[in-house]
C-alpha atoms as a PDB file:
ATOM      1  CA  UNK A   1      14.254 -16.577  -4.085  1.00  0.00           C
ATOM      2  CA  UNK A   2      14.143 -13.375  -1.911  1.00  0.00           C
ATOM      3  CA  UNK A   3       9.939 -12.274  -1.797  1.00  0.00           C
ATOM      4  CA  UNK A   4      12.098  -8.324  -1.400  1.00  0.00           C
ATOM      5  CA  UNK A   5      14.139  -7.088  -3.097  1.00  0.00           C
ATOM      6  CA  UNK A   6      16.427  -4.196  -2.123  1.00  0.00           C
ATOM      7  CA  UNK A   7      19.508  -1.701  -3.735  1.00  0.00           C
ATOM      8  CA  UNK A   8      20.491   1.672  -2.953  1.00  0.00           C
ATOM      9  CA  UNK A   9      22.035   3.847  -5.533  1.00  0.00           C
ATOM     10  CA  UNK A  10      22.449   7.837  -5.773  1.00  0.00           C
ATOM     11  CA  UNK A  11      20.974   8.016  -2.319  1.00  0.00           C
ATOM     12  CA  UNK A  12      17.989   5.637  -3.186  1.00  0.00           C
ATOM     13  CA  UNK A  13      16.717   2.626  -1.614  1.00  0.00           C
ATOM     14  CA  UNK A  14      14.701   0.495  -4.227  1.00  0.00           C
ATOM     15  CA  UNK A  15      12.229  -1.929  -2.649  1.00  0.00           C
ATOM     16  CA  UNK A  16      11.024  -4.318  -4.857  1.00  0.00           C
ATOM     17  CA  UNK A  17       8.018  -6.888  -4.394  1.00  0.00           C
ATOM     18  CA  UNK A  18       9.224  -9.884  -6.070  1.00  0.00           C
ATOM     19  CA  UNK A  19       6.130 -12.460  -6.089  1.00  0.00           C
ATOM     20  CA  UNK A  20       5.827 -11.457  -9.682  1.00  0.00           C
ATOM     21  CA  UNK A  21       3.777 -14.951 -10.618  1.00  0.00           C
ATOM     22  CA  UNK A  22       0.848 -13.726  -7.937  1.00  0.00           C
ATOM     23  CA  UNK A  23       1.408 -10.163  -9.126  1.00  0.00           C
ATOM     24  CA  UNK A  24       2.985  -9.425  -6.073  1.00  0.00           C
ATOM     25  CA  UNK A  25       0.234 -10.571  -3.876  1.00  0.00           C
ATOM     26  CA  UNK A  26       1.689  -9.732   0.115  1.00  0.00           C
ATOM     27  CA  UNK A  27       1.286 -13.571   1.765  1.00  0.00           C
ATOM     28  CA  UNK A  28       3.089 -13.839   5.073  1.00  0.00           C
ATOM     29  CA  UNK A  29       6.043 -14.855   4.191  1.00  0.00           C
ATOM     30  CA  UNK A  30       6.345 -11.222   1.818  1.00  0.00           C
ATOM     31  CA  UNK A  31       4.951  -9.606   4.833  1.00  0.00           C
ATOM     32  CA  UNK A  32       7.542 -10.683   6.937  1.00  0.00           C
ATOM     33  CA  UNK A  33      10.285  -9.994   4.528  1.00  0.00           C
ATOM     34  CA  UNK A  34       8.821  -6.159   3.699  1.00  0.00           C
ATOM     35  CA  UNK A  35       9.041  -5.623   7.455  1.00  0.00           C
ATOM     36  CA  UNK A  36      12.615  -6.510   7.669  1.00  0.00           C
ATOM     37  CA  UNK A  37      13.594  -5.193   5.003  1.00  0.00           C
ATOM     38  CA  UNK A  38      11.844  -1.070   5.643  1.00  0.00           C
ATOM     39  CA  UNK A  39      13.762  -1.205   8.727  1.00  0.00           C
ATOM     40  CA  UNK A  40      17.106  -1.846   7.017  1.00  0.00           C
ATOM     41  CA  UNK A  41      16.161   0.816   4.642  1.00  0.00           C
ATOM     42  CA  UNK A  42      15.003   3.757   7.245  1.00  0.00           C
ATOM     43  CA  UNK A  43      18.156   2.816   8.989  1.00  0.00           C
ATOM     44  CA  UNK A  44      20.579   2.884   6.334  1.00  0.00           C
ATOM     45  CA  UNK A  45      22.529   6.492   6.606  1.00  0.00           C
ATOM     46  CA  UNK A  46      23.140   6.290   3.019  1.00  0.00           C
ATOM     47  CA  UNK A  47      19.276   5.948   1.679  1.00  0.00           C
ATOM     48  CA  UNK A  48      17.884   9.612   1.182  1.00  0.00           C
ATOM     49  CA  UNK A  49      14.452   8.398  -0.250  1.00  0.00           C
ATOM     50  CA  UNK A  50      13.163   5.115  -0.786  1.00  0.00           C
ATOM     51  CA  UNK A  51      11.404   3.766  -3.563  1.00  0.00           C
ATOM     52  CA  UNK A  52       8.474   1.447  -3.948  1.00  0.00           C
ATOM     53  CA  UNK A  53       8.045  -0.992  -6.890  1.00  0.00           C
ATOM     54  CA  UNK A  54       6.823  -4.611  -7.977  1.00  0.00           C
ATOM     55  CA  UNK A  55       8.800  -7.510 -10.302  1.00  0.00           C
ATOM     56  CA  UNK A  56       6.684  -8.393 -13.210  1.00  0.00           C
ATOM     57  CA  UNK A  57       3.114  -6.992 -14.241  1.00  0.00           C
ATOM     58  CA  UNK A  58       1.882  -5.772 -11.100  1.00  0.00           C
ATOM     59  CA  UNK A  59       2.893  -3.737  -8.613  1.00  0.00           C
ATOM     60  CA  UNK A  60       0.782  -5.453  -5.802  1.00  0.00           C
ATOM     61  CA  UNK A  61      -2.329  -7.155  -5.933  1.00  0.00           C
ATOM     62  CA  UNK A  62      -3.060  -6.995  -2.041  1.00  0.00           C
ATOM     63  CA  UNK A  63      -3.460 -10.005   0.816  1.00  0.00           C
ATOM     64  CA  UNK A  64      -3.126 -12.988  -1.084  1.00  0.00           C
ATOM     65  CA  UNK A  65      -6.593 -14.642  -1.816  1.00  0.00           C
ATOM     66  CA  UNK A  66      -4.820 -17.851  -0.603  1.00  0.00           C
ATOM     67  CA  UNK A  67      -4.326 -16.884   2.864  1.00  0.00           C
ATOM     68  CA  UNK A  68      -7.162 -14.929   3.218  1.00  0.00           C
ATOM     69  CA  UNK A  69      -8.611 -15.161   6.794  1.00  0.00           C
ATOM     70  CA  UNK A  70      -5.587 -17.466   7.698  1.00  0.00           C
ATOM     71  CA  UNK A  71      -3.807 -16.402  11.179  1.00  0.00           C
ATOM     72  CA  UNK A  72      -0.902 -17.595  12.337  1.00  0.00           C
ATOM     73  CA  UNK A  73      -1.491 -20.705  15.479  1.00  0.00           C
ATOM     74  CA  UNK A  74      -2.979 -18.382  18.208  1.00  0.00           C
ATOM     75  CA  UNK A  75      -3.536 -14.810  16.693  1.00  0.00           C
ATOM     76  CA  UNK A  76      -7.014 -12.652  17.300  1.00  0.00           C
ATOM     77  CA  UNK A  77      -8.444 -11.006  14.187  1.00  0.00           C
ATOM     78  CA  UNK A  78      -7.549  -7.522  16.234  1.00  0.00           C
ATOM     79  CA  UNK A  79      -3.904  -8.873  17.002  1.00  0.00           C
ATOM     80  CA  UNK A  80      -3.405  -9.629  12.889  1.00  0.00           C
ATOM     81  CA  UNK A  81      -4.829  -6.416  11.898  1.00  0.00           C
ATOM     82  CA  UNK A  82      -3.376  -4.327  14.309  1.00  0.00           C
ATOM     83  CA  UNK A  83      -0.032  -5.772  13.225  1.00  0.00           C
ATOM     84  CA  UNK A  84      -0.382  -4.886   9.633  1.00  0.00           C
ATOM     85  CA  UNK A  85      -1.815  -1.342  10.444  1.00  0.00           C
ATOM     86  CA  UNK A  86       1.814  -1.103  12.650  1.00  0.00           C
ATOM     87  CA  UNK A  87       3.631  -1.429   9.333  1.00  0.00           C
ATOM     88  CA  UNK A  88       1.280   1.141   7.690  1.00  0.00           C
ATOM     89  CA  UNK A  89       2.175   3.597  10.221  1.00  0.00           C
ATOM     90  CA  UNK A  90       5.806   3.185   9.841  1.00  0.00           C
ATOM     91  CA  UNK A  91       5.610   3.708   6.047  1.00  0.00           C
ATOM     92  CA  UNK A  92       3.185   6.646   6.859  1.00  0.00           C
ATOM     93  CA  UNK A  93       5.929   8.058   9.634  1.00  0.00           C
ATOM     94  CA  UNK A  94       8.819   6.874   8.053  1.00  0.00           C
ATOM     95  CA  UNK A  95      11.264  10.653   7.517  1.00  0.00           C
ATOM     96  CA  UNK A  96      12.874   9.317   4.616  1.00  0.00           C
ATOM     97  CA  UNK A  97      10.019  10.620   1.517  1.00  0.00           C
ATOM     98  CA  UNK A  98       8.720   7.672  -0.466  1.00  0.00           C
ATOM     99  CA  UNK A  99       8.445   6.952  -4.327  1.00  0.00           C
ATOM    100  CA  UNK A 100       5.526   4.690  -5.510  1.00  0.00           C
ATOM    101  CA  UNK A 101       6.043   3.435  -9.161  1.00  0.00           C
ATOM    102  CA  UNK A 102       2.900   1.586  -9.703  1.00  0.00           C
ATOM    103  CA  UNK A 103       1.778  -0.743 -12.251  1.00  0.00           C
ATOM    104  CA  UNK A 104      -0.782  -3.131 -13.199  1.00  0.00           C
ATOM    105  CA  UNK A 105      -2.837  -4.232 -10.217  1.00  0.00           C
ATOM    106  CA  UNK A 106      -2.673  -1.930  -7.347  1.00  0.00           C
ATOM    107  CA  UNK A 107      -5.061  -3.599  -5.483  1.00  0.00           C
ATOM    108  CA  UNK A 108      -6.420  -3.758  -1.627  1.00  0.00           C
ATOM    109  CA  UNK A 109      -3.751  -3.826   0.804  1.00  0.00           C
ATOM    110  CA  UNK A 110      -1.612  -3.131  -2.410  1.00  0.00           C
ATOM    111  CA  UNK A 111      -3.587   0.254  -2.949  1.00  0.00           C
ATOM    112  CA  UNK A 112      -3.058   1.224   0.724  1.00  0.00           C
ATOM    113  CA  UNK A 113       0.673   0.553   0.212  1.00  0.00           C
ATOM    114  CA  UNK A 114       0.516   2.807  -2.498  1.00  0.00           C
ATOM    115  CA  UNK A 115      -1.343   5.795  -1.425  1.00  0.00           C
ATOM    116  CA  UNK A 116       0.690   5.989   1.841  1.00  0.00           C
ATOM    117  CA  UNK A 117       3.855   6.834  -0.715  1.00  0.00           C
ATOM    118  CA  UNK A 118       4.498  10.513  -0.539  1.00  0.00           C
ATOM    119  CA  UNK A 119       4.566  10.814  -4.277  1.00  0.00           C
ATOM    120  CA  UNK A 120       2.751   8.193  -6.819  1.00  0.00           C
ATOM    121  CA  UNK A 121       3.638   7.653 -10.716  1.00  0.00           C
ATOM    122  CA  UNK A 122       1.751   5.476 -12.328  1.00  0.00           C
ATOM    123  CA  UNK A 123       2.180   3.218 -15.771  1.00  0.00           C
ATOM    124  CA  UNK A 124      -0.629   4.008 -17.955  1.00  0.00           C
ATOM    125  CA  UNK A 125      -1.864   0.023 -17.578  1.00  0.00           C
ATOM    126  CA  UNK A 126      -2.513   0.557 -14.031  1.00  0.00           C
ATOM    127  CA  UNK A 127      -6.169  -1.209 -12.362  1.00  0.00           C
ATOM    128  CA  UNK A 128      -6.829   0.227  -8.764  1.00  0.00           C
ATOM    129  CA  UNK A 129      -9.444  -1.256  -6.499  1.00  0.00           C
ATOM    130  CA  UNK A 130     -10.670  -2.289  -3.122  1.00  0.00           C
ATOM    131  CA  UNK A 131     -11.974  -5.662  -3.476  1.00  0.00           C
ATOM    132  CA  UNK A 132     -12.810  -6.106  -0.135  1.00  0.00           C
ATOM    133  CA  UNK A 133     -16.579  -5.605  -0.152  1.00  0.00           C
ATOM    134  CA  UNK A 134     -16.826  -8.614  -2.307  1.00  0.00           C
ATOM    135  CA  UNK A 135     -15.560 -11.092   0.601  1.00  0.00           C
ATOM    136  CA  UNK A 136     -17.611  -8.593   2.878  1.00  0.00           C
ATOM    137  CA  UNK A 137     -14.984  -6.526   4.441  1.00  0.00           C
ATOM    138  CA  UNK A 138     -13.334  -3.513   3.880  1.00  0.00           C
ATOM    139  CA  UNK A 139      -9.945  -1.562   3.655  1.00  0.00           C
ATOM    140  CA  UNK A 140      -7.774  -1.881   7.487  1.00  0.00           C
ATOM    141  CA  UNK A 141      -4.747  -0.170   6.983  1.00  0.00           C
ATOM    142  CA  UNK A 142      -5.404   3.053   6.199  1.00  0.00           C
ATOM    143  CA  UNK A 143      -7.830   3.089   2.782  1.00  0.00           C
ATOM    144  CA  UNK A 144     -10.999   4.900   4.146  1.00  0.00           C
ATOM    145  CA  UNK A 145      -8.505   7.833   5.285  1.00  0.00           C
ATOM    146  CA  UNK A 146      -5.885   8.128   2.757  1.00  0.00           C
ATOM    147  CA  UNK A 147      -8.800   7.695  -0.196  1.00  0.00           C
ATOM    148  CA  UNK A 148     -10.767  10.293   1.574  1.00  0.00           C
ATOM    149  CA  UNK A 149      -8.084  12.622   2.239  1.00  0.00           C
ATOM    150  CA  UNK A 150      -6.824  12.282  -1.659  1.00  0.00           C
ATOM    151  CA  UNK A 151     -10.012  11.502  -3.632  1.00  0.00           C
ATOM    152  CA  UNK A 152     -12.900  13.435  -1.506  1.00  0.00           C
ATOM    153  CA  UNK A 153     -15.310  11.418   0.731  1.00  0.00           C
ATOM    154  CA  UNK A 154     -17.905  10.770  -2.314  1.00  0.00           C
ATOM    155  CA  UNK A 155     -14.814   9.053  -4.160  1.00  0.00           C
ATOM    156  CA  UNK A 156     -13.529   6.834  -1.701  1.00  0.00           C
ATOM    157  CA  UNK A 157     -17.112   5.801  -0.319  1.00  0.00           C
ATOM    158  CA  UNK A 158     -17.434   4.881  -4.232  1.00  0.00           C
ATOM    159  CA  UNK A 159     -14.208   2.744  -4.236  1.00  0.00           C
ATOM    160  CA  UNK A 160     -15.175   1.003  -1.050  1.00  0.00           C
ATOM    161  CA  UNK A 161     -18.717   0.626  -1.730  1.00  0.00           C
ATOM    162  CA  UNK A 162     -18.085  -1.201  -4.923  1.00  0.00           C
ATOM    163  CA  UNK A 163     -14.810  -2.496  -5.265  1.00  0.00           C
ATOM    164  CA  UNK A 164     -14.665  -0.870  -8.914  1.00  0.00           C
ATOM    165  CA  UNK A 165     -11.383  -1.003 -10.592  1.00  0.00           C
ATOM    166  CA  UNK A 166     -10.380   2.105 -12.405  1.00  0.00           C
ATOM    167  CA  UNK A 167      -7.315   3.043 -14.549  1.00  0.00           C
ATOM    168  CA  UNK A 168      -4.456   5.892 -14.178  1.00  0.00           C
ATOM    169  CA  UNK A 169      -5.970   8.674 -15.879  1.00  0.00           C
ATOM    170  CA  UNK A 170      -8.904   8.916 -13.613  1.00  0.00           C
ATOM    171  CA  UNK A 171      -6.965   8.345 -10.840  1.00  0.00           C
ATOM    172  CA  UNK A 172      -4.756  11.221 -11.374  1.00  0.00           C
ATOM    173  CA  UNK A 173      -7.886  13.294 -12.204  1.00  0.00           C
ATOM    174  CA  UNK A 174      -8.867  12.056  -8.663  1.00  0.00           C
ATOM    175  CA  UNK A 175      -5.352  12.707  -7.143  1.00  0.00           C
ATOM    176  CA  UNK A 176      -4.818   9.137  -6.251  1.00  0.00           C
ATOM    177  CA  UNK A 177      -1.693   9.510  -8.279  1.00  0.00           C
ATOM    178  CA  UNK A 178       0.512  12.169  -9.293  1.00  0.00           C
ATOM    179  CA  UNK A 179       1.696  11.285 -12.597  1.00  0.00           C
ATOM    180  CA  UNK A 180       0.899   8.815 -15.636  1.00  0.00           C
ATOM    181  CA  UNK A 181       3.757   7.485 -17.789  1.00  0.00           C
ATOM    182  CA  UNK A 182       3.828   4.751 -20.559  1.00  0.00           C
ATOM    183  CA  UNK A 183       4.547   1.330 -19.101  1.00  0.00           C
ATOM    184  CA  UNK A 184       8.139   1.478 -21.000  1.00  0.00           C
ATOM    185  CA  UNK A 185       8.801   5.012 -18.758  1.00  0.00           C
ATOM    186  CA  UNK A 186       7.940   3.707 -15.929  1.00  0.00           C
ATOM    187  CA  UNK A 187      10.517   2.617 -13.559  1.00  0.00           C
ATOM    188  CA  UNK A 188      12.877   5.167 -15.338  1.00  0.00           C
ATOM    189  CA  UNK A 189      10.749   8.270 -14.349  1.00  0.00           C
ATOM    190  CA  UNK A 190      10.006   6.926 -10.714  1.00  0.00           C
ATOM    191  CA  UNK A 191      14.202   6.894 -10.580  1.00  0.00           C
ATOM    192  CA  UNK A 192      14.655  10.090 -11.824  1.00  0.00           C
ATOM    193  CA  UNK A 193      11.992  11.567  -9.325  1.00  0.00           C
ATOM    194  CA  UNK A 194      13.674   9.841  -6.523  1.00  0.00           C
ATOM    195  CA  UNK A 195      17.327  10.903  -7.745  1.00  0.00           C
ATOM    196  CA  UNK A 196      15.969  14.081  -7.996  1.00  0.00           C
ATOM    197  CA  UNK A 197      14.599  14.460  -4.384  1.00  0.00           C
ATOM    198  CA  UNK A 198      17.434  12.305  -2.670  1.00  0.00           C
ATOM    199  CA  UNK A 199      19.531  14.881  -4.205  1.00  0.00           C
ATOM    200  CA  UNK A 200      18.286  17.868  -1.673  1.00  0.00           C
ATOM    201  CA  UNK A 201      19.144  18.289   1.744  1.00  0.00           C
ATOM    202  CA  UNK A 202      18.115  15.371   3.913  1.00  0.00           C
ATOM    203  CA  UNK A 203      16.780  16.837   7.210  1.00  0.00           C
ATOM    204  CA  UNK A 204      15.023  19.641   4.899  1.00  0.00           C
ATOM    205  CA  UNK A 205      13.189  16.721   3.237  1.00  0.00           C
ATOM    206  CA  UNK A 206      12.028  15.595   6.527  1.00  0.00           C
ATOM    207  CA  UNK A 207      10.820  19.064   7.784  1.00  0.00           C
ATOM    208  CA  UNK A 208       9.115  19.041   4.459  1.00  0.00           C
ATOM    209  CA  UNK A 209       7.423  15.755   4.767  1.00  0.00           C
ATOM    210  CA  UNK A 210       6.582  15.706   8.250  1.00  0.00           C
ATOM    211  CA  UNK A 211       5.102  19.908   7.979  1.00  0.00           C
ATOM    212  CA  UNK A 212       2.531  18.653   5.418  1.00  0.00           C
ATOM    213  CA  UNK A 213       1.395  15.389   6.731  1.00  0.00           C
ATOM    214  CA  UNK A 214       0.990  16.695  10.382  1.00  0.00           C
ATOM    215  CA  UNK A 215      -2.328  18.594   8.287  1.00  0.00           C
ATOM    216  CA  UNK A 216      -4.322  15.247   7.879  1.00  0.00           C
ATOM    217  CA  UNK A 217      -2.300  13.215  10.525  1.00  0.00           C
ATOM    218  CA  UNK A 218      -4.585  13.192  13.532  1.00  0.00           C
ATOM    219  CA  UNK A 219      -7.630  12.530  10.492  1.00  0.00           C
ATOM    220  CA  UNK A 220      -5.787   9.481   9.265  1.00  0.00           C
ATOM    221  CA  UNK A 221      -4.827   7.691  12.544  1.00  0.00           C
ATOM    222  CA  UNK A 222      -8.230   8.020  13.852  1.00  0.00           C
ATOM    223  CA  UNK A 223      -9.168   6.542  10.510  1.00  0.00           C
ATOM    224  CA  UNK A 224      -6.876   3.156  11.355  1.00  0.00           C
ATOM    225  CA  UNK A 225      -8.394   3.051  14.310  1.00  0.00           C
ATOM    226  CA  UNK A 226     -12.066   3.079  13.252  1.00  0.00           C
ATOM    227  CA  UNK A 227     -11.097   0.502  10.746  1.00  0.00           C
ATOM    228  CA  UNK A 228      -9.793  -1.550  13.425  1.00  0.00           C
ATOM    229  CA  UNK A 229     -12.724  -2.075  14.910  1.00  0.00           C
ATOM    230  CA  UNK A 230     -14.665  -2.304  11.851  1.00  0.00           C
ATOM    231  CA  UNK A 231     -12.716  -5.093  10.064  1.00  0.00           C
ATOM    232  CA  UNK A 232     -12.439  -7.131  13.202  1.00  0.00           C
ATOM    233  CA  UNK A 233     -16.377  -7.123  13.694  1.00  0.00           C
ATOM    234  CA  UNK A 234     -16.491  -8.012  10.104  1.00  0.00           C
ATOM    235  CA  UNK A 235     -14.165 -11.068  10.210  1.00  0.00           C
ATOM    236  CA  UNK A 236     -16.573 -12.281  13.080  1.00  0.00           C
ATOM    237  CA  UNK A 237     -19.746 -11.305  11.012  1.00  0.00           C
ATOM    238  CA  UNK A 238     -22.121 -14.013   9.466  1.00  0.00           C
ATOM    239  CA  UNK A 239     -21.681 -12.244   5.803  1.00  0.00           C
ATOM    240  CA  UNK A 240     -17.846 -13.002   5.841  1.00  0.00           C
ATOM    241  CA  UNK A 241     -17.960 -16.173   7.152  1.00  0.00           C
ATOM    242  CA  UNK A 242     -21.070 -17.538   4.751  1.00  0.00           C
ATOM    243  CA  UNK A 243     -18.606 -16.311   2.294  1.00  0.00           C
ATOM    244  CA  UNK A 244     -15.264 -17.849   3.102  1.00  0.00           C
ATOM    245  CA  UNK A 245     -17.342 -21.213   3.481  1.00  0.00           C
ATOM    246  CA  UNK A 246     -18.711 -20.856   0.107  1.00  0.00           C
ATOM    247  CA  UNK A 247     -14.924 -19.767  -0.854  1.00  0.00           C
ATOM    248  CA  UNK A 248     -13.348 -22.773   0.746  1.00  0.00           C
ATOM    249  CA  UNK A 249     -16.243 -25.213   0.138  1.00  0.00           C
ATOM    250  CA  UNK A 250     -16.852 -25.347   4.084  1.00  0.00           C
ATOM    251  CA  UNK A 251     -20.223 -26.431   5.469  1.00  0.00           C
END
């Protein structure tokens, strides 16, 4: 079974998380397959807009708690994170717009997926948080900046600082989303909106898109790289690790 799934119709390409059992929790092997898988997309002639989505409850609960602080034989804290923050930055770049139909959890790395979508809709069900603080990290792809530049910096120092879920409504007061729909409407609205878009001019689209984000561009990259540096001293820090022994049952 695929960990991404992907169609294009009407100019669309859907991208689907399909881990629905761990509520679409990104482990490395859904990583990998994301990464292939946005490059097919952006390169496909016939995709006009792409569209973001989970299988099952969830739309994506972030890193999976399982792998958590796992690297692959060899790889630095900086080489891991800078390697996920290169994926952010191609869904932040990418000239195609992008459709975020979110439900359930939308957490961590899940929520960063989901506020670097040009447009969010979001099921009425859905919990948003950055959990990180509890294993004592933080966001490091992009969450400081894109809740900042949405939500205000009060807001997004309030996320971070407590890892407090909240639901759709006051995330759409707090322009973390765009719209609220009942979980039933979901995935057809998020279509529609796509059609609807994919349906204009394609290069206009991209003058559009890249015109508005070149306002808080410079903001957010700096961003990713302050939480480079952050997250990798916090990996190394004695709060994480006391934490991931107690986790593990280490000594």
């Amino acid at each position: 079974m695929s960990t991404v799934e992907r169609s294009v119709a009407d100019g669309v390409g859907t991208i689907s998380l399909n881990r629905p059992h761990r509520h679409n929790a990104v482990d490395d092997e859904l990583y990998e397959e994301l990464h292939r898988v946005w490059a097919e997309v952006q390169a496909d002639p016939v995709v006009r807009v792409v569209l973001l989505r989970g299988n099952g409850p969830s739309f994506c609960s972030g890193r999976d708690t399982a792998q958590l602080g796992e690297r692959v034989a060899g790889e630095s804290d900086l080489s891991f994170v800078r390697r996920h923050q290169k994926t952010r930055i191609e869904q932040l770049d990418s000239p195609k717009p992008v459709v975020a139909a979110l439900r359930g959890a939308v957490l961590g790395g899940g929520l960063e997926m989901a506020l670097s979508a040009d447009i969010g809709i979001a099921a009425s069900d859905v919990a948003m948080a950055f959990p990180e603080i509890r294993y004592g990290l933080m966001s490091d792809t992009g969450g400081s900046g894109l809740a900042t530049v949405l939500a205000g910096p009060s807001r997004a120092k309030l996320l971070l600082m407590t890892g407090r879920r909240i639901g759709a409504e006051q995330a759409l007061a707090w322009g973390l989303v765009d719209e609220v729909v009942a979980p039933e409407e979901l995935d057809g609205t998020a279509a529609a909106l796509a059609a609807e878009i994919a349906d204009k001019p394609a290069e206009a689209l991209a003058m559009i898109k890249s015109t508005v984000d070149g306002m808080w561009h410079g903001q957010l990259h700096a961003a990713l790289r302050a939480e480079l540096l952050a997250q990798v001293a916090l990996f190394g820090g004695e709060d994480y690790q006391a934490r991931k022994r107690a986790r593990t049952g280490g000594a």
